[in-house]
Protein backbone atom coordinates (compact mmCIF):
# COMPACT_ATOMS: atom_id res chain seq x y z
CA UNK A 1 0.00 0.00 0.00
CA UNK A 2 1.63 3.64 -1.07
CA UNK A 3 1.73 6.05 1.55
CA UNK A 4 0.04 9.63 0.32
CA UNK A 5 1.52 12.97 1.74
CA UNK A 6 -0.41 14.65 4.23
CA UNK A 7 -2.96 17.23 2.76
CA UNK A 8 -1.60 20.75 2.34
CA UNK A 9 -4.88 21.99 3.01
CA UNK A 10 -4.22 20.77 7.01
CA UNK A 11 -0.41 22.46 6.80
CA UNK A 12 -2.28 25.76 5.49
CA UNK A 13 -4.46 25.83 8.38
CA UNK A 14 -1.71 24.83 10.81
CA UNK A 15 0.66 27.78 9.62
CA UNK A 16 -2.23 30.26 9.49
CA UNK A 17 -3.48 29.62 12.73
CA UNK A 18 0.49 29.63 14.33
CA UNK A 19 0.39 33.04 12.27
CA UNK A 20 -2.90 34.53 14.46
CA UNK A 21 -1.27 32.99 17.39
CA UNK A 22 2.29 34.70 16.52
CA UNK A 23 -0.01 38.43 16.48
CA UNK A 24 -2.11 37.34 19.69
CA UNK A 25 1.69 36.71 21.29
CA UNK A 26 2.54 40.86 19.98
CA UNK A 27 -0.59 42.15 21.58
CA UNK A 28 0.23 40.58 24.85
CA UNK A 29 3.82 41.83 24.66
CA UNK A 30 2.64 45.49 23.57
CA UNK A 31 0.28 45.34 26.44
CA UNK A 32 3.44 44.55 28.94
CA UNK A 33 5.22 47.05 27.75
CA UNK A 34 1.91 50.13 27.92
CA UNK A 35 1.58 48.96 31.32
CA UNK A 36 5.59 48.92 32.43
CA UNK A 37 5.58 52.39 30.89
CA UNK A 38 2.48 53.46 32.78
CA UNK A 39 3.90 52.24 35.83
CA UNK A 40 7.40 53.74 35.42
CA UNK A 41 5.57 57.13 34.60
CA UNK A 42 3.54 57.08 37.70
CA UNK A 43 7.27 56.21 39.75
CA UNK A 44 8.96 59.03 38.57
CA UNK A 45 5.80 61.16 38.78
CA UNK A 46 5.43 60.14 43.05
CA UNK A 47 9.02 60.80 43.11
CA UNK A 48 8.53 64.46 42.30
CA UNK A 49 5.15 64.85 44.19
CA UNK A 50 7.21 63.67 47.00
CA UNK A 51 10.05 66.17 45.99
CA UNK A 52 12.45 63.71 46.16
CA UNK A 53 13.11 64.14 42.37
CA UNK A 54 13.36 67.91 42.43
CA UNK A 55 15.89 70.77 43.28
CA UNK A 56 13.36 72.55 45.62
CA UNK A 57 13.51 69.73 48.58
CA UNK A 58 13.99 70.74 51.99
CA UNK A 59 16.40 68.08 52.88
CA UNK A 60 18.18 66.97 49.89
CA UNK A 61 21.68 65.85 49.91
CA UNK A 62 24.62 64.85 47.69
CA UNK A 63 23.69 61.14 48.05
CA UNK A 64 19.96 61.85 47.09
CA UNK A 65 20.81 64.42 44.22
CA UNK A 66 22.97 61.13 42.65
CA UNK A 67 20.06 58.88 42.99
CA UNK A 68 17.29 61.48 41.75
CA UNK A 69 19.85 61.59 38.64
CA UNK A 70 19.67 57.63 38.27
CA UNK A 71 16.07 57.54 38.87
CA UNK A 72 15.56 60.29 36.08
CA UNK A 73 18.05 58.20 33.43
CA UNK A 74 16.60 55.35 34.51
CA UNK A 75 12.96 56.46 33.41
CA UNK A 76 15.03 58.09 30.11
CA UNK A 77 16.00 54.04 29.48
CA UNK A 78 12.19 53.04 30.08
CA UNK A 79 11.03 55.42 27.21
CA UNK A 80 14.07 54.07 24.57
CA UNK A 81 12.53 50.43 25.57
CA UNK A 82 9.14 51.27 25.43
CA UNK A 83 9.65 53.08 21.86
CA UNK A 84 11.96 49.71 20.78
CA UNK A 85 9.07 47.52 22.15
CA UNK A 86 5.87 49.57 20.95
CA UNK A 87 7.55 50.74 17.16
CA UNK A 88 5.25 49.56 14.84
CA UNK A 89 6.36 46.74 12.46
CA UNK A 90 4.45 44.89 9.65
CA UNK A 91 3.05 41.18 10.56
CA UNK A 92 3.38 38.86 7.37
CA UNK A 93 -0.04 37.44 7.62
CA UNK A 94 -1.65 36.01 3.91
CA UNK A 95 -0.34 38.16 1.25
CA UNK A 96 -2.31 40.94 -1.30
CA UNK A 97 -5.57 39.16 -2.37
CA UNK A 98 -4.67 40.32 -5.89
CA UNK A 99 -1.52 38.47 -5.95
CA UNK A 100 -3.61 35.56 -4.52
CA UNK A 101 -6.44 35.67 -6.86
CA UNK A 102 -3.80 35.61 -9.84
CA UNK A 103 -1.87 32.26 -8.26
CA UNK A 104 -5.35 31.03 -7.36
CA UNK A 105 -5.94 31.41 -11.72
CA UNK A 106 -3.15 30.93 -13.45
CA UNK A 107 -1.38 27.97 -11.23
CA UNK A 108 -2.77 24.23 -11.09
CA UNK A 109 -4.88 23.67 -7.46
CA UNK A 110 -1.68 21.84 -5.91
CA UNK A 111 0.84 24.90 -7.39
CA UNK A 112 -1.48 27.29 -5.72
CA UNK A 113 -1.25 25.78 -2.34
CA UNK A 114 2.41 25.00 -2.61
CA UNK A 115 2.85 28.86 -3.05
CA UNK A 116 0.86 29.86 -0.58
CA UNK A 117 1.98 27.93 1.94
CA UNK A 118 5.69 28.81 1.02
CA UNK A 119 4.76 32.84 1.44
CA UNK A 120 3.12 31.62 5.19
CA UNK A 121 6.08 29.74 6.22
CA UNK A 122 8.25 32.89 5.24
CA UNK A 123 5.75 34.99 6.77
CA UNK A 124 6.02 32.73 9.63
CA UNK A 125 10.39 33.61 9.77
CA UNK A 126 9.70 36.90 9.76
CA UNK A 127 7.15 37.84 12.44
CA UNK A 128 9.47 35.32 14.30
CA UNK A 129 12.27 37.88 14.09
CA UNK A 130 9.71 40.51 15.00
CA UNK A 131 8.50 39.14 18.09
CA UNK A 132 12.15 38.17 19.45
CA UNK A 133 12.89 41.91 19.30
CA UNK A 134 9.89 43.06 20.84
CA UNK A 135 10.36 40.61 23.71
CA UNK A 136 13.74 41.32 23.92
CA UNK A 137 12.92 45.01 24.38
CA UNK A 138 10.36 44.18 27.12
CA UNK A 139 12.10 41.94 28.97
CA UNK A 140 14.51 45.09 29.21
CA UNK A 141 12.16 47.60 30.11
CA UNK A 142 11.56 45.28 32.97
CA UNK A 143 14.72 45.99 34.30
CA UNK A 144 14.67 49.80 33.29
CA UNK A 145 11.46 50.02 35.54
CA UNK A 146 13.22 48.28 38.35
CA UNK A 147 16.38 49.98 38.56
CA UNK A 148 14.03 53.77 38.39
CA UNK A 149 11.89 52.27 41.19
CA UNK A 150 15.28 51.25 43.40
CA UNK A 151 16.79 54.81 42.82
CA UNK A 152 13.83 56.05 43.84
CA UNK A 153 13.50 54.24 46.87
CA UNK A 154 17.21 54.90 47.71
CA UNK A 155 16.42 58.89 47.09
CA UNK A 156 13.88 58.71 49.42
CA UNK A 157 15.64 56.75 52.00
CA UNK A 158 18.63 59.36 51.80
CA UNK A 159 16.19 62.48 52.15
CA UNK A 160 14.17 60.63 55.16
């Protein structure tokens, strides 16, 4: 008995849906990084309520001065990571129904799919490449927020 490939209509539905999946996994790192922003705003913007971040404290010393400068390029670090991890970037998703339509008339049912599914497997590559960057960045505005939030917590301490 011959064995018969597996149907490329079940490979085309595989790589499209690991294509949705591969946006849902952007959304959820874009929404990491709104919300580390958000909080790293609303750290630096306690600090200055507080007046630990400003020149017009009552009790502010060398030590805190240092620390208030750290906190503030800290936060600078947070917006470069936010920017790397929000910039927008095309998804390869199925390609321009025009081009489609004309594979789906001039090539023979099997040359159509083998196309297609070529163009989703490179699409697949790409947004690969796209997501490793934007995780990359947000895994480092992680540690952007932490580091302003510990300077900030060592300013206060110092002007306590």
């Amino acid at each position: 008995m011959e064995e018969t490939p597996a149907s490329l209509d079940l490979a085309f539905d595989w790589v499209k849906n690991v294509l949705i999946e591969q946006s849902h996994v952007a959304d959820a790192l874009e929404t990491k990084a709104t919300t580390l922003f958000s909080v790293a705003t609303v750290i630096l913007g306690l600090g200055i309520s507080a007046g630990v971040l400003s020149l017009h404290g009552v009790h502010l010393s060398l030590q805190s001065l240092v620390f208030g400068g750290l906190t503030f390029s800290s936060y600078a670090f947070v917006i470069g990571f936010a920017i790397a991890a929000l910039r927008l970037r095309r998804y390869e998703t199925l390609d321009n129904p025009i081009v489609i339509r004309k594979w789906f008339w001039d090539l023979k049912p099997t040359q159509f799919k083998i196309e297609l599914l070529t163009h989703l497997e490179d699409s697949y590559t790409k947004n690969e490449a796209i997501l490793t960057d934007k995780a990359s960045a947000t895994r480092w505005l992680v540690v952007a927020t932490a580091a302003e939030m510990m300077f900030l917590v060592i300013a206060l301490v110092l002007t306590l």
